[in-house]
N, C-alpha and C. Protein backbone atom coordinates (compact mmCIF):
# COMPACT_ATOMS: atom_id res chain seq x y z
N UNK A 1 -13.27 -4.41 -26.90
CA UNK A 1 -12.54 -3.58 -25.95
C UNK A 1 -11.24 -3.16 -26.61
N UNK A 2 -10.87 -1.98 -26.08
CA UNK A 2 -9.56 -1.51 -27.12
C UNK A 2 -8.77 -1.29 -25.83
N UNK A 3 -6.98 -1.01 -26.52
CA UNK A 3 -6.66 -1.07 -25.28
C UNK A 3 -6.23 0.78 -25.67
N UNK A 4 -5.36 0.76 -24.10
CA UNK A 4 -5.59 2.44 -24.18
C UNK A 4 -4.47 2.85 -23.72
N UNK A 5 -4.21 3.86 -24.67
CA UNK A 5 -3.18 4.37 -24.83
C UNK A 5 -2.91 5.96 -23.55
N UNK A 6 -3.78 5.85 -22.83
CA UNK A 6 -3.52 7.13 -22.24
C UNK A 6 -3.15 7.01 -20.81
N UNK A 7 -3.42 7.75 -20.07
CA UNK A 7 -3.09 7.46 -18.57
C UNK A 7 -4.28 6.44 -17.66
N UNK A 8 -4.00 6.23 -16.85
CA UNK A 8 -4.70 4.68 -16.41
C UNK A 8 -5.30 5.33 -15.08
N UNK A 9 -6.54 5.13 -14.52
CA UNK A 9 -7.29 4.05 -15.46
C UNK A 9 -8.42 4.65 -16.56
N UNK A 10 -8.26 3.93 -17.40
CA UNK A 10 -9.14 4.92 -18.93
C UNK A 10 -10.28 5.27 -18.48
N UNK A 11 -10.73 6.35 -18.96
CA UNK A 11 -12.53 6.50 -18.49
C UNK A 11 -13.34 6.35 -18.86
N UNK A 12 -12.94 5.14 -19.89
CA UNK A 12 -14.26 4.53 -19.80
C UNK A 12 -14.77 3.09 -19.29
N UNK A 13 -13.85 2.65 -18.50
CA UNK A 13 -13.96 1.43 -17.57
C UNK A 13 -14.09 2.04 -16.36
N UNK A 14 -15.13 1.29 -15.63
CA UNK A 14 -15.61 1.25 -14.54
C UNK A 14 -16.56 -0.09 -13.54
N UNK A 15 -15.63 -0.84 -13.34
CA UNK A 15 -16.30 -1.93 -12.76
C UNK A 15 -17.07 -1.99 -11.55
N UNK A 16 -16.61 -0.88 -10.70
CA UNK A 16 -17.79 -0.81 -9.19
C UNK A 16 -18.86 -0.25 -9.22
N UNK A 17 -19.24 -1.08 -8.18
CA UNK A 17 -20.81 -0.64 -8.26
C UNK A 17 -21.21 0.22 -7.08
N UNK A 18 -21.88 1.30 -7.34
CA UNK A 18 -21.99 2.19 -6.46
C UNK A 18 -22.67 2.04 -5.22
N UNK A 19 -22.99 2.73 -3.82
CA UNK A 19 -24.02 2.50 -3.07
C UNK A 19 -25.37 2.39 -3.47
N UNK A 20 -26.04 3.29 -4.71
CA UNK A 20 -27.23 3.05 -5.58
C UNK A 20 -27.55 2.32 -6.38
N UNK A 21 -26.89 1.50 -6.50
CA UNK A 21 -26.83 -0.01 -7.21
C UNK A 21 -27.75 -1.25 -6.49
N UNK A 22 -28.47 -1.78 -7.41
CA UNK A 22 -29.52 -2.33 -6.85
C UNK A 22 -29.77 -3.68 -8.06
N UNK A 23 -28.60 -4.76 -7.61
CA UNK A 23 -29.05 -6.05 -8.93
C UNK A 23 -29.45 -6.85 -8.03
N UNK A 24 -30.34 -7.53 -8.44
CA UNK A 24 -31.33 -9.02 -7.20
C UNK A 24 -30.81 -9.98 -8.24
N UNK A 25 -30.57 -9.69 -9.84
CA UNK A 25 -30.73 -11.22 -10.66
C UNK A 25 -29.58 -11.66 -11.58
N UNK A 26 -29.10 -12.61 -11.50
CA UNK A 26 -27.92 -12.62 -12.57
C UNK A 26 -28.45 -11.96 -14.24
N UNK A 27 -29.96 -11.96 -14.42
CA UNK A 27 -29.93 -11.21 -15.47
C UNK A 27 -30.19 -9.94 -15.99
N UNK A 28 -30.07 -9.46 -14.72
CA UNK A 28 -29.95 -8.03 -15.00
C UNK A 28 -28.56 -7.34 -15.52
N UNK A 29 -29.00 -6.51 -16.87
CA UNK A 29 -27.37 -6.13 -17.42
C UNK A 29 -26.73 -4.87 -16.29
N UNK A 30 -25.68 -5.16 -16.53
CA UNK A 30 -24.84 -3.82 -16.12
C UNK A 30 -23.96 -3.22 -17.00
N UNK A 31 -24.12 -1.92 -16.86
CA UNK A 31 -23.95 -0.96 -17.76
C UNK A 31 -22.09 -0.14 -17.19
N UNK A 32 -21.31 0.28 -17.83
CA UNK A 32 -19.99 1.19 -17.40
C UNK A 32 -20.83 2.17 -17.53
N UNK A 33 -19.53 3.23 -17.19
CA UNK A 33 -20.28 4.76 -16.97
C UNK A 33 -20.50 5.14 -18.53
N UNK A 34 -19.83 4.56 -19.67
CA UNK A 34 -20.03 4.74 -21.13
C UNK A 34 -21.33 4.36 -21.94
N UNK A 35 -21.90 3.88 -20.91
CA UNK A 35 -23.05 2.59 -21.61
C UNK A 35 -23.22 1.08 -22.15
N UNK A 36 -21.48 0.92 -22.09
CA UNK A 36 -21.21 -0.38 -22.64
C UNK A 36 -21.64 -1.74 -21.76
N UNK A 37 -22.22 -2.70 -22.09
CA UNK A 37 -22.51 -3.79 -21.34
C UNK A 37 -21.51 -4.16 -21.02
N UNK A 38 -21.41 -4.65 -19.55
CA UNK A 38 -20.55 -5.31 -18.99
C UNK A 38 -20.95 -6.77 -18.63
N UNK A 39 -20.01 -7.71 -19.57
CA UNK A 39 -19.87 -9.09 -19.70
C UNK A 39 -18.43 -10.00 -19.15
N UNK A 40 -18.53 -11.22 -19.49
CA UNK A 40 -17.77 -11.81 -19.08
C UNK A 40 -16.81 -11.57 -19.96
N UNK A 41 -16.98 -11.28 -21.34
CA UNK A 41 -15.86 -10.88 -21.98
C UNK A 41 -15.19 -9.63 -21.77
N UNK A 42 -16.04 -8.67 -21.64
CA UNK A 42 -15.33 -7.27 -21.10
C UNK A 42 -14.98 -7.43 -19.57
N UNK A 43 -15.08 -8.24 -18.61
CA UNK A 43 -14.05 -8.24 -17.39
C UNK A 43 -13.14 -8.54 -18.03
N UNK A 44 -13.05 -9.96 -18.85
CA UNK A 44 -11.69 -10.90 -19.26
C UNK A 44 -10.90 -9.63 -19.83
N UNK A 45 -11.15 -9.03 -20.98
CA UNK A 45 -10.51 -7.78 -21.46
C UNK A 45 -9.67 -6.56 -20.49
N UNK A 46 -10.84 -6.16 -20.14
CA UNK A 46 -10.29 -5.11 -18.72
C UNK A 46 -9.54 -5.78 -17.63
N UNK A 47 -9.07 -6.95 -17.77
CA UNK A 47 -7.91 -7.80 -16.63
C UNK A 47 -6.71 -7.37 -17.40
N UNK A 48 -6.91 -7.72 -18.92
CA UNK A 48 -6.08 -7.77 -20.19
C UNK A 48 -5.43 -6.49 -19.82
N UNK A 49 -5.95 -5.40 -19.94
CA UNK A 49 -5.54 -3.88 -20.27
C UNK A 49 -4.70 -3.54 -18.64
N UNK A 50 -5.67 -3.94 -17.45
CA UNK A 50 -4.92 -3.93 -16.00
C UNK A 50 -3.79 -4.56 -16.32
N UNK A 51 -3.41 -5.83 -16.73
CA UNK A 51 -2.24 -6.43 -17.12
C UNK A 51 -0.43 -5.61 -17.74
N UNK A 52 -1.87 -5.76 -19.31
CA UNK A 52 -0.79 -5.01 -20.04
C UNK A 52 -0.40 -3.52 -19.37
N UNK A 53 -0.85 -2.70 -18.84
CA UNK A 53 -0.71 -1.52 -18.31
C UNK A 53 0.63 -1.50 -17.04
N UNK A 54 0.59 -2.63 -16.22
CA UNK A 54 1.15 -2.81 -15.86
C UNK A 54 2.58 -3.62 -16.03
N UNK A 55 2.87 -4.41 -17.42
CA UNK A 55 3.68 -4.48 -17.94
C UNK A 55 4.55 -3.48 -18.69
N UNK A 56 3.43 -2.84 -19.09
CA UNK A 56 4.00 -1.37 -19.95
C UNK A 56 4.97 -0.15 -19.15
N UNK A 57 4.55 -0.33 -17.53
CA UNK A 57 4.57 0.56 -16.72
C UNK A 57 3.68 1.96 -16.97
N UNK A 58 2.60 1.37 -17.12
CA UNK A 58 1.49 2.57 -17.26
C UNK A 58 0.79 2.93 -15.37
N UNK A 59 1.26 1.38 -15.46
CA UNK A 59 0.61 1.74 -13.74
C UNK A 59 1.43 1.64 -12.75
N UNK A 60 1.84 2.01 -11.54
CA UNK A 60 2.85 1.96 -10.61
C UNK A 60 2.62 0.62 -9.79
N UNK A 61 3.57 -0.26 -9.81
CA UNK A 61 3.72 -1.29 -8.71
C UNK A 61 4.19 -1.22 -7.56
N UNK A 62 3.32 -1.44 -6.70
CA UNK A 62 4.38 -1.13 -5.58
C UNK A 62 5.37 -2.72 -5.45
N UNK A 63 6.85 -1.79 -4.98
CA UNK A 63 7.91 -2.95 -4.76
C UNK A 63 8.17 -2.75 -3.42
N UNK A 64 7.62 -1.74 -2.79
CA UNK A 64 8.86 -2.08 -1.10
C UNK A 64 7.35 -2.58 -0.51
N UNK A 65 7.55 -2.80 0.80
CA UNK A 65 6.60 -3.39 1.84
C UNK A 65 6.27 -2.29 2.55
N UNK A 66 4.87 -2.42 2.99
CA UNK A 66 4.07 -1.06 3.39
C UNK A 66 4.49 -0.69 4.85
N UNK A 67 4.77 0.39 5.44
CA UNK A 67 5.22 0.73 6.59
C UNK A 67 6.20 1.71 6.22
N UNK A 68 7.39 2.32 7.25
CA UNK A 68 8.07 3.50 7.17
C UNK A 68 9.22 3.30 6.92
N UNK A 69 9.43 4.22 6.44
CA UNK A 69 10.90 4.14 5.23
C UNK A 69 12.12 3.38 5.67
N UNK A 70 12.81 2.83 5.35
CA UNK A 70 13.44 2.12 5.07
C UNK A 70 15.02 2.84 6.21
N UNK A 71 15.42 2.30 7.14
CA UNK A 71 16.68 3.07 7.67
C UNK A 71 17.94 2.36 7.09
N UNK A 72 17.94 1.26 6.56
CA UNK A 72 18.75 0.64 5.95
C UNK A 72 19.26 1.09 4.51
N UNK A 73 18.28 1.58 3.75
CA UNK A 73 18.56 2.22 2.60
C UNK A 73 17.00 1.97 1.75
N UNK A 74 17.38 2.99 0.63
CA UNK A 74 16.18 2.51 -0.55
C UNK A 74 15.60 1.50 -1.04
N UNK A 75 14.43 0.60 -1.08
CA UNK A 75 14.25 -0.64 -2.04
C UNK A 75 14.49 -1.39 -0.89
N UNK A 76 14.98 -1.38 0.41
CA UNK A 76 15.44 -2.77 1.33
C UNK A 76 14.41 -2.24 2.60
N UNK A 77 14.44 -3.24 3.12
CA UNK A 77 13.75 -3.76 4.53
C UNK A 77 14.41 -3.23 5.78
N UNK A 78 14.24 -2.59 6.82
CA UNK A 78 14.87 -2.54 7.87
C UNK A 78 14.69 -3.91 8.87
N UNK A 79 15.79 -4.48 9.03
CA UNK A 79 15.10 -5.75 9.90
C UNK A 79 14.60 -5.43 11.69
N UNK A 80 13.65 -5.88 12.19
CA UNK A 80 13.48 -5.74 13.44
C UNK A 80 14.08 -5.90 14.40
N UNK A 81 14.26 -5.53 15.46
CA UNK A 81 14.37 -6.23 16.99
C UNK A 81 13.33 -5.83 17.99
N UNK A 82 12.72 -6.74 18.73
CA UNK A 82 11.72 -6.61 19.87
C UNK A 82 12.59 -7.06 21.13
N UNK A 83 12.03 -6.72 22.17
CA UNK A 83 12.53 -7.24 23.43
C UNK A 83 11.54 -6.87 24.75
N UNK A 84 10.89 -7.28 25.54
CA UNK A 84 10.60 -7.09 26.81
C UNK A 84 11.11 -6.43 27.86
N UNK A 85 10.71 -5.41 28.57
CA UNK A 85 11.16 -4.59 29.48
C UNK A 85 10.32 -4.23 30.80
N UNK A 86 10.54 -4.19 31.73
CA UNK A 86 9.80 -3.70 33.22
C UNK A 86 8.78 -2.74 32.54
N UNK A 87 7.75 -2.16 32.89
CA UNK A 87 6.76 -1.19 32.92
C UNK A 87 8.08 0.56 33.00
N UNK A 88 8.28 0.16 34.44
CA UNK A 88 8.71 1.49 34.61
C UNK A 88 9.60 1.75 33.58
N UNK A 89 10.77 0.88 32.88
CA UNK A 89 11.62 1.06 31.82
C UNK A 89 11.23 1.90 31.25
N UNK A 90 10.04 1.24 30.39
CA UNK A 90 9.13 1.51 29.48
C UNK A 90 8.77 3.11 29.97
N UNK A 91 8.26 3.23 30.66
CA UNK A 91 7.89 4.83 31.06
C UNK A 91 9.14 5.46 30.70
N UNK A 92 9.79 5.80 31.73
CA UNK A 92 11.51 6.50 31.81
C UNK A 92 11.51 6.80 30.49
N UNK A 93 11.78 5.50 29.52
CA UNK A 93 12.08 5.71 27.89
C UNK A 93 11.65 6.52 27.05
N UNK A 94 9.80 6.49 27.87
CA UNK A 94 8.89 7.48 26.99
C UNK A 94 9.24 8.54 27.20
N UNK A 95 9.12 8.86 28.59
CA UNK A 95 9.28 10.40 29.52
C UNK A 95 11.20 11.38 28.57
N UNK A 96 11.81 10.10 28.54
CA UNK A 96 12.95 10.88 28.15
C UNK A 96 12.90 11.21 26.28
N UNK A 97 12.66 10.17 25.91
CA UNK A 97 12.13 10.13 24.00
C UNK A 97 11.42 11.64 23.70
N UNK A 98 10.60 11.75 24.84
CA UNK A 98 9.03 13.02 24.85
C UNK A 98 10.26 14.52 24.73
N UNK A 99 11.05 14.29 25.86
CA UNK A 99 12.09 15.41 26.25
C UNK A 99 12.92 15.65 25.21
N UNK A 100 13.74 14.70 24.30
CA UNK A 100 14.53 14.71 23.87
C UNK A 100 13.69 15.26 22.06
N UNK A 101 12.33 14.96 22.19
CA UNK A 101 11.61 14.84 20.93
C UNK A 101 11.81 14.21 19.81
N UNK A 102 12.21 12.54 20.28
CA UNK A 102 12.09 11.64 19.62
C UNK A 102 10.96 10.54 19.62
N UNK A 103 11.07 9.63 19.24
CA UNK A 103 10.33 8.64 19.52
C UNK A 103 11.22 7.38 20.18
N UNK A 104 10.42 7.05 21.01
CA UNK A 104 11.04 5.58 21.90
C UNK A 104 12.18 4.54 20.56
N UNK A 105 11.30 4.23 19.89
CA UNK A 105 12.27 3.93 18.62
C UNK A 105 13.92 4.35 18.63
N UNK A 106 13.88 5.65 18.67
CA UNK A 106 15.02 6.39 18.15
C UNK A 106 15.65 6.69 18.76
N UNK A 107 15.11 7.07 20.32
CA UNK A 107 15.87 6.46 21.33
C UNK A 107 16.90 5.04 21.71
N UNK A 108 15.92 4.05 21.38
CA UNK A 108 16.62 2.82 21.90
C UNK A 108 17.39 2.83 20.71
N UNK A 109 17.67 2.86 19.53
CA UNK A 109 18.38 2.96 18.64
C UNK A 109 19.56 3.15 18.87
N UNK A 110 19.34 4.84 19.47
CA UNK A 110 20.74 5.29 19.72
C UNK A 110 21.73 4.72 21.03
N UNK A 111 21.21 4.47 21.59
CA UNK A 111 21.23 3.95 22.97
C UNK A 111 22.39 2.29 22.74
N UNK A 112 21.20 1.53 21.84
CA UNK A 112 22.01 0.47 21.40
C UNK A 112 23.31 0.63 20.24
N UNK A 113 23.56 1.62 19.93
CA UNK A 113 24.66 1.97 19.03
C UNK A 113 25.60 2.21 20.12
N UNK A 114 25.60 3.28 21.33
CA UNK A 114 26.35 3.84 21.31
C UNK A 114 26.97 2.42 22.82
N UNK A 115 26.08 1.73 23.36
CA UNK A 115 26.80 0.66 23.94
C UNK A 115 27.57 -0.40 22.97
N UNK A 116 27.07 -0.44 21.64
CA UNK A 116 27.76 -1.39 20.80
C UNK A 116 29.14 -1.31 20.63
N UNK A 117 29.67 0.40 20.58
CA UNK A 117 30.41 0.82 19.98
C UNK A 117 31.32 0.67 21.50
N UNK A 118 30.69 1.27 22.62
CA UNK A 118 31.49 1.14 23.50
C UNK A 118 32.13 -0.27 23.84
N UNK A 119 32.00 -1.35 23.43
CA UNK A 119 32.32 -2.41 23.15
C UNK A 119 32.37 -3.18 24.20
């Protein structure tokens, strides 16, 4: 296995197996889309190259946590708050969020700023 110098992932690795894939026996070979047998040494390798690729920055890592952007800033976490409220609250909030064309979110947001501030 060589490693590869180009953009990732090389084409000639291919470890999945398609919906037309049909193995019953551990000894049946499997083939990449190149023809090359695929062994225990060529996974071990192709971990190698996923590795190094990603050391190299050939491949993108993700660093933030999956969900919506960040209101705190770039690279950081927004921390939560939850709280419980009556039903009807809950409506009102929507009905006015809908009007205002925000989201309930961005509503209570502002809402809790601007009592914070009022002190």
């Amino acid at each position: 296995m060589t490693e590869h110098e180009a953009g990732w992932p090389p084409e000639d690795i291919e470890l999945a197996l398609d919906h037309d894939s049909d193995i019953d026996s551990d000894s049946e070979e499997i083939h990449d889309a190149k023809g090359n047998l695929i062994t225990d040494e060529y996974v071990r390798n192709a971990i190698g190259d996923v590795h190094r690729a990603i050391d190299e920055g050939r491949v993108p890592v993700p660093t933030s946590r999956p969900g919506r952007p960040s209101l705190t800033g770039e690279g950081t976490h927004s921390p939560r708050v939850s709280f419980r409220l009556p039903e009807e609250l809950r409506e009102r909030a929507k009905a006015r969020a809908e009007q205002e064309g925000k989201s309930v979110s961005a509503l209570a947001r502002e809402a809790f700023e601007q009592f914070l501030r009022a002190g």
